[in-house]
PDB file of N, CA and C in Angstrom:
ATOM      1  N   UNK A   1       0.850  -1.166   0.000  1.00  0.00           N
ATOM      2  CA  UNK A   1       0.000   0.000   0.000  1.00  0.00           C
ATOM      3  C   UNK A   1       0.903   1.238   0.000  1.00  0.00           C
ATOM      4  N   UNK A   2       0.038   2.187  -1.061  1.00  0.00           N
ATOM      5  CA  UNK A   2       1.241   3.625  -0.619  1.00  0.00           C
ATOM      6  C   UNK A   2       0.918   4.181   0.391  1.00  0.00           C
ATOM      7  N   UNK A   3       2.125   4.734   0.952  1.00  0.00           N
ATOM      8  CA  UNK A   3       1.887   6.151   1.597  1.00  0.00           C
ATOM      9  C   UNK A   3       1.636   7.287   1.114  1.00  0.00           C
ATOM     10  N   UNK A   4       0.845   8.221   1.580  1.00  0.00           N
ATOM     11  CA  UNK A   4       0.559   9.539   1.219  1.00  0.00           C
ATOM     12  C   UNK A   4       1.742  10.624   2.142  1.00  0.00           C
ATOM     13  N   UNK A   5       2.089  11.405   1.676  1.00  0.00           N
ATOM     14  CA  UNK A   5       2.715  12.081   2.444  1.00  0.00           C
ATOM     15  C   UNK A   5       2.063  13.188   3.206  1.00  0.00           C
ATOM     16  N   UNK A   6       2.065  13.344   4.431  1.00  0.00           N
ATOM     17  CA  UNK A   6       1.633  14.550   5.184  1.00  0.00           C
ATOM     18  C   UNK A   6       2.416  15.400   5.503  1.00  0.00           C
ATOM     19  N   UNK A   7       1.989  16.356   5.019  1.00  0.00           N
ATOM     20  CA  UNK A   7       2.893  17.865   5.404  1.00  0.00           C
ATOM     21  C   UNK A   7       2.122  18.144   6.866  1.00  0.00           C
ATOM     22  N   UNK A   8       3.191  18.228   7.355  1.00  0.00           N
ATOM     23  CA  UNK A   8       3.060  19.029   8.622  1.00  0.00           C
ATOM     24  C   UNK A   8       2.672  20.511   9.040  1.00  0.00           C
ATOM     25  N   UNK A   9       1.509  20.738   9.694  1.00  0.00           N
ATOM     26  CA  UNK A   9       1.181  22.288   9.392  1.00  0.00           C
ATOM     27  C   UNK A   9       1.551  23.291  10.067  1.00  0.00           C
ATOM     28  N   UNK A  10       2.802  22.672  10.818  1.00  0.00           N
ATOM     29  CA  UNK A  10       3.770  24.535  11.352  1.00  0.00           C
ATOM     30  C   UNK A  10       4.740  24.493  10.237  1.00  0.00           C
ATOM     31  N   UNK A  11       4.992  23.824   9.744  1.00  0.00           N
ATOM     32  CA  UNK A  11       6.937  23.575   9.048  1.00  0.00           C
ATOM     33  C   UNK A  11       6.326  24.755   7.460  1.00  0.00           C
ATOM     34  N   UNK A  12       5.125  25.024   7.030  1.00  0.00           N
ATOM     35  CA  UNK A  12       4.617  25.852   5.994  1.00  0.00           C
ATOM     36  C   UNK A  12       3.865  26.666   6.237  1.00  0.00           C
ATOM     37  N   UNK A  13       3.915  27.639   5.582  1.00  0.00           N
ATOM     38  CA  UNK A  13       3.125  28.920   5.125  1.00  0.00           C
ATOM     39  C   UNK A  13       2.421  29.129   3.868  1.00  0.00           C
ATOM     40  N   UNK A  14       1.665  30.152   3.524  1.00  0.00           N
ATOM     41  CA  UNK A  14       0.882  29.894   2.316  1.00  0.00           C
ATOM     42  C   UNK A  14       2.135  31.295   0.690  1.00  0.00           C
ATOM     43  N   UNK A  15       3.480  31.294   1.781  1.00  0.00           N
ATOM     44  CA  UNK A  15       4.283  31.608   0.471  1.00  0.00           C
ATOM     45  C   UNK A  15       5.318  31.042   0.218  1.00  0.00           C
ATOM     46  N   UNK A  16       5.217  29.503   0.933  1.00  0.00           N
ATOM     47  CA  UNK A  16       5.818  28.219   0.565  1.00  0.00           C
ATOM     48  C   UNK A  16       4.721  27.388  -0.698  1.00  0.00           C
ATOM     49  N   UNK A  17       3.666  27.593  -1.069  1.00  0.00           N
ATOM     50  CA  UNK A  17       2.524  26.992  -1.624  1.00  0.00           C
ATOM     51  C   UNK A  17       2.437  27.334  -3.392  1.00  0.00           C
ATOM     52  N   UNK A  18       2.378  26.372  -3.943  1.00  0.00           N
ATOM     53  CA  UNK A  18       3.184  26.884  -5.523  1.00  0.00           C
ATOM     54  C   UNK A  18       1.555  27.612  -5.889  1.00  0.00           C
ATOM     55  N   UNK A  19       0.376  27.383  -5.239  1.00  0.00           N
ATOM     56  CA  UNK A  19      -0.598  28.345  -5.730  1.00  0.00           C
ATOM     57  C   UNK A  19      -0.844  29.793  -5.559  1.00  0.00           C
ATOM     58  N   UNK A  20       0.187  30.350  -4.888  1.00  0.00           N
ATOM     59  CA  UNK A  20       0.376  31.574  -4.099  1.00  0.00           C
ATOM     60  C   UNK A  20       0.936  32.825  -5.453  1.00  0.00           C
ATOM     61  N   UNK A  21       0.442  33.501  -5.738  1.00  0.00           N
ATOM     62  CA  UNK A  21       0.609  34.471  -7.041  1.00  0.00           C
ATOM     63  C   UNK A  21       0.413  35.760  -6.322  1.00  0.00           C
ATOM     64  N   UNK A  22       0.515  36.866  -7.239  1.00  0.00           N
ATOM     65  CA  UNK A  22       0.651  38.038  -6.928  1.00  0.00           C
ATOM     66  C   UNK A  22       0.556  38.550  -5.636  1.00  0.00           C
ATOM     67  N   UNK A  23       1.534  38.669  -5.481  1.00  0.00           N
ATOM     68  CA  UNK A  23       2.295  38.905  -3.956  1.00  0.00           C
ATOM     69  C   UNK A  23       1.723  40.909  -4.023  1.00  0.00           C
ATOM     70  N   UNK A  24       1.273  41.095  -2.694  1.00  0.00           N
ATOM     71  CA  UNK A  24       1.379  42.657  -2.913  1.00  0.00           C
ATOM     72  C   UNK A  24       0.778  43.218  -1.588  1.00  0.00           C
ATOM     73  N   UNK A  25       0.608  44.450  -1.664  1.00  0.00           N
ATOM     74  CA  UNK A  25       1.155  45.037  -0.134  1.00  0.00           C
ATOM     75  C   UNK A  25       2.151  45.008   0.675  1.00  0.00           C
ATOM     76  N   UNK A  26       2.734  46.214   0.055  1.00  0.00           N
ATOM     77  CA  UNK A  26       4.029  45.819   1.019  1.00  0.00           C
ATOM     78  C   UNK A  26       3.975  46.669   2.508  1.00  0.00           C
ATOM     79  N   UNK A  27       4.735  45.944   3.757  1.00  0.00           N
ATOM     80  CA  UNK A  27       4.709  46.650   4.792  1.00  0.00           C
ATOM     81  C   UNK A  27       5.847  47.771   4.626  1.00  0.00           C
ATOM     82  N   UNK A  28       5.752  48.510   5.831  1.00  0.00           N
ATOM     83  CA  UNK A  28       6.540  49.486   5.906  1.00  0.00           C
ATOM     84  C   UNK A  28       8.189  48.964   6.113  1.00  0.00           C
ATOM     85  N   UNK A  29       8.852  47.981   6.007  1.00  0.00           N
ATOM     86  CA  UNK A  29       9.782  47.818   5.341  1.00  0.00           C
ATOM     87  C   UNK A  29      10.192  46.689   4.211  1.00  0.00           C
ATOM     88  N   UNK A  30       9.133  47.378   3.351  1.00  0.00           N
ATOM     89  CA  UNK A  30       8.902  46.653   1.774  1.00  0.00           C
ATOM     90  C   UNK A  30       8.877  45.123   1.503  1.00  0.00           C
ATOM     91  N   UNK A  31       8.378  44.601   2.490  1.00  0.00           N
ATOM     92  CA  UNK A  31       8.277  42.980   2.352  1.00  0.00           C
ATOM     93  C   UNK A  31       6.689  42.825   1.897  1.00  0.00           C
ATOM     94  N   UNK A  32       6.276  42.098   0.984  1.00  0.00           N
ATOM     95  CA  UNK A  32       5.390  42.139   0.631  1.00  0.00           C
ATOM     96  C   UNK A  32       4.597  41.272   1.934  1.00  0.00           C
ATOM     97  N   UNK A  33       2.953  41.201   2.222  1.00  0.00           N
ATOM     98  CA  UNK A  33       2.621  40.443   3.102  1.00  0.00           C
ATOM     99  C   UNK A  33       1.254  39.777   2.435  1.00  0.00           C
ATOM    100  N   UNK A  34       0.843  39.681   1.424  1.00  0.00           N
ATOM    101  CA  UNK A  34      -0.750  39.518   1.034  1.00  0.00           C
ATOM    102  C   UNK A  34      -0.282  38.873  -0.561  1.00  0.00           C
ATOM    103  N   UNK A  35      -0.969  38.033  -1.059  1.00  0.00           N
ATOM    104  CA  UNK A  35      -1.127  36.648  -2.007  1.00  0.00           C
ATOM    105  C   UNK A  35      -2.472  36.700  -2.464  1.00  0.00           C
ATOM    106  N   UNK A  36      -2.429  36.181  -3.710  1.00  0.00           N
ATOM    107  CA  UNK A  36      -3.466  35.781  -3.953  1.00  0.00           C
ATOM    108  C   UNK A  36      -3.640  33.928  -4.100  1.00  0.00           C
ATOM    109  N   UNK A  37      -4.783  33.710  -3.715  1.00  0.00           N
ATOM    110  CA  UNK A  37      -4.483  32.304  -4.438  1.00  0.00           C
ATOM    111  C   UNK A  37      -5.948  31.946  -5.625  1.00  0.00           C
ATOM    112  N   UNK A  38      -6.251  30.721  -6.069  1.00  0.00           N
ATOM    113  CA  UNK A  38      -6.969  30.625  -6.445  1.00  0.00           C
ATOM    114  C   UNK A  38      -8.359  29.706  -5.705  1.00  0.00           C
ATOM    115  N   UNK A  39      -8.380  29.203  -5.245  1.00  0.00           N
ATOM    116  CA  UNK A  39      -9.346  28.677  -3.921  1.00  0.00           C
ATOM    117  C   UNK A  39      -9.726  29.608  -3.535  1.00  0.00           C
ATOM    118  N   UNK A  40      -9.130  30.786  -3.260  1.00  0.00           N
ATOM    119  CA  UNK A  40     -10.071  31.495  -2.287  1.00  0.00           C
ATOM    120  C   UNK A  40     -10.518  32.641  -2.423  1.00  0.00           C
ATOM    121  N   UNK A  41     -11.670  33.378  -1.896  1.00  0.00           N
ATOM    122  CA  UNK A  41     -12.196  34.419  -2.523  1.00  0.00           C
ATOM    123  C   UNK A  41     -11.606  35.939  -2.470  1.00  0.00           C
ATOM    124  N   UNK A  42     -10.788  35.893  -1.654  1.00  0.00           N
ATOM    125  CA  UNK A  42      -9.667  37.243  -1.185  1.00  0.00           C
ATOM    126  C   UNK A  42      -8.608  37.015  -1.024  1.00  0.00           C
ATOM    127  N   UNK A  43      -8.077  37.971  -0.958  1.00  0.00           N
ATOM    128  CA  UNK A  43      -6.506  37.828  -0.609  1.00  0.00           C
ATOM    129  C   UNK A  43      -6.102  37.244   0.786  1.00  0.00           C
ATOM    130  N   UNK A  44      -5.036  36.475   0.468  1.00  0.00           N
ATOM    131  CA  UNK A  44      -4.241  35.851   2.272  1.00  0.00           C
ATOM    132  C   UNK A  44      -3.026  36.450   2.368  1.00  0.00           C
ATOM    133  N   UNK A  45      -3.246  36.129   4.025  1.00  0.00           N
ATOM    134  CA  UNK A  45      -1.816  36.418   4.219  1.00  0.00           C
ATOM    135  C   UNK A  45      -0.802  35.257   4.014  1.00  0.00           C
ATOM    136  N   UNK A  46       0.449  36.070   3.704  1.00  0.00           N
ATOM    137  CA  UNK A  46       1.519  35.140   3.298  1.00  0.00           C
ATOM    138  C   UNK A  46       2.015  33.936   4.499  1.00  0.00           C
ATOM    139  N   UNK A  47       1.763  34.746   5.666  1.00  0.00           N
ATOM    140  CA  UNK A  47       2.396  33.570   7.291  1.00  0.00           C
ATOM    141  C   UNK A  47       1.533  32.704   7.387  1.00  0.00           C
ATOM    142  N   UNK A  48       0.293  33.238   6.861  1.00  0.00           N
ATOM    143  CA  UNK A  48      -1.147  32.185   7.178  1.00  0.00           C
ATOM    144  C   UNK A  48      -0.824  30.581   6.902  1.00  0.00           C
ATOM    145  N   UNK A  49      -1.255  29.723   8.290  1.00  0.00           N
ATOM    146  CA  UNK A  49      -0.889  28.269   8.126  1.00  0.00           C
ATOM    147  C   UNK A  49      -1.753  27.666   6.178  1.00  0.00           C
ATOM    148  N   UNK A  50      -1.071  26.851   6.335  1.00  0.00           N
ATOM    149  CA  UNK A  50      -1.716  25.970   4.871  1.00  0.00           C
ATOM    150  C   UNK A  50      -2.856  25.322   4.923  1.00  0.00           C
ATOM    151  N   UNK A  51      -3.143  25.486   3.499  1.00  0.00           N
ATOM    152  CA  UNK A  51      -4.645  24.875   3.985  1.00  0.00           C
ATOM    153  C   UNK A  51      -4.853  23.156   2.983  1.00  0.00           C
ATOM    154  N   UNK A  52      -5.607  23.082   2.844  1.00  0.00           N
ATOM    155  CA  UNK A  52      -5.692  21.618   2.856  1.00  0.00           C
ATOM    156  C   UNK A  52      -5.132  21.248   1.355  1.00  0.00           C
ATOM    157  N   UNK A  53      -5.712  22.363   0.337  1.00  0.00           N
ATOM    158  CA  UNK A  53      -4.851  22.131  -1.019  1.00  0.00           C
ATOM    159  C   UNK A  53      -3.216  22.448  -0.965  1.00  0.00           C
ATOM    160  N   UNK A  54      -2.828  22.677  -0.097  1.00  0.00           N
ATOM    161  CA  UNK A  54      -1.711  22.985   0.091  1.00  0.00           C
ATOM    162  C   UNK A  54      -0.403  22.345  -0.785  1.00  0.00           C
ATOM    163  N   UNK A  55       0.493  22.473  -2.123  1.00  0.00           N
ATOM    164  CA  UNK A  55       1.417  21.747  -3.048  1.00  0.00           C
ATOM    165  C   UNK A  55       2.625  23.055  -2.861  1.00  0.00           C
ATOM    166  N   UNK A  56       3.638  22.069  -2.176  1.00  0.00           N
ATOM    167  CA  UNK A  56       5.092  22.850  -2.320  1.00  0.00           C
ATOM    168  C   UNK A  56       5.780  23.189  -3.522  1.00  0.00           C
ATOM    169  N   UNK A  57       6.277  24.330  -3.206  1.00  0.00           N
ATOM    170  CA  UNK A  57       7.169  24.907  -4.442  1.00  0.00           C
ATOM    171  C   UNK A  57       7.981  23.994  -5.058  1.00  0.00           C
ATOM    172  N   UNK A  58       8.311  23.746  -6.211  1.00  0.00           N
ATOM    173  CA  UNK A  58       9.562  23.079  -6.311  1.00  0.00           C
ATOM    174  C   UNK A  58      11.059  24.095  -6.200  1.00  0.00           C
TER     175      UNK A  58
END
């Protein structure tokens, strides 16, 4: 039988997540903090834990 692999949900963020696109808002020392993805209906934040579609960058 396979294993599935489980990602662990402190070790990621949602700008570890290859669905994570246009990065914008930047704070006051120019790090961007806000993503878009496609799942969801607004923008996230980038620290925000992962969510269940969650696929790492390569």
């Amino acid at each position: 039988m396979a294993k599935k692999n489980v990602v662990s949900q402190t070790n990621y963020r949602c700008r570890d997540c290859r669905h994570a696109y246009d990065y914008h808002e930047k704070n006051l020392k120019g790090e961007y903090f806000m993503c878009k993805c496609p799942f969801q209906k607004r923008s996230m934040f980038l620290n925000r834990d992962v969510c269940d579609r969650f696929e790492k960058k390569r």
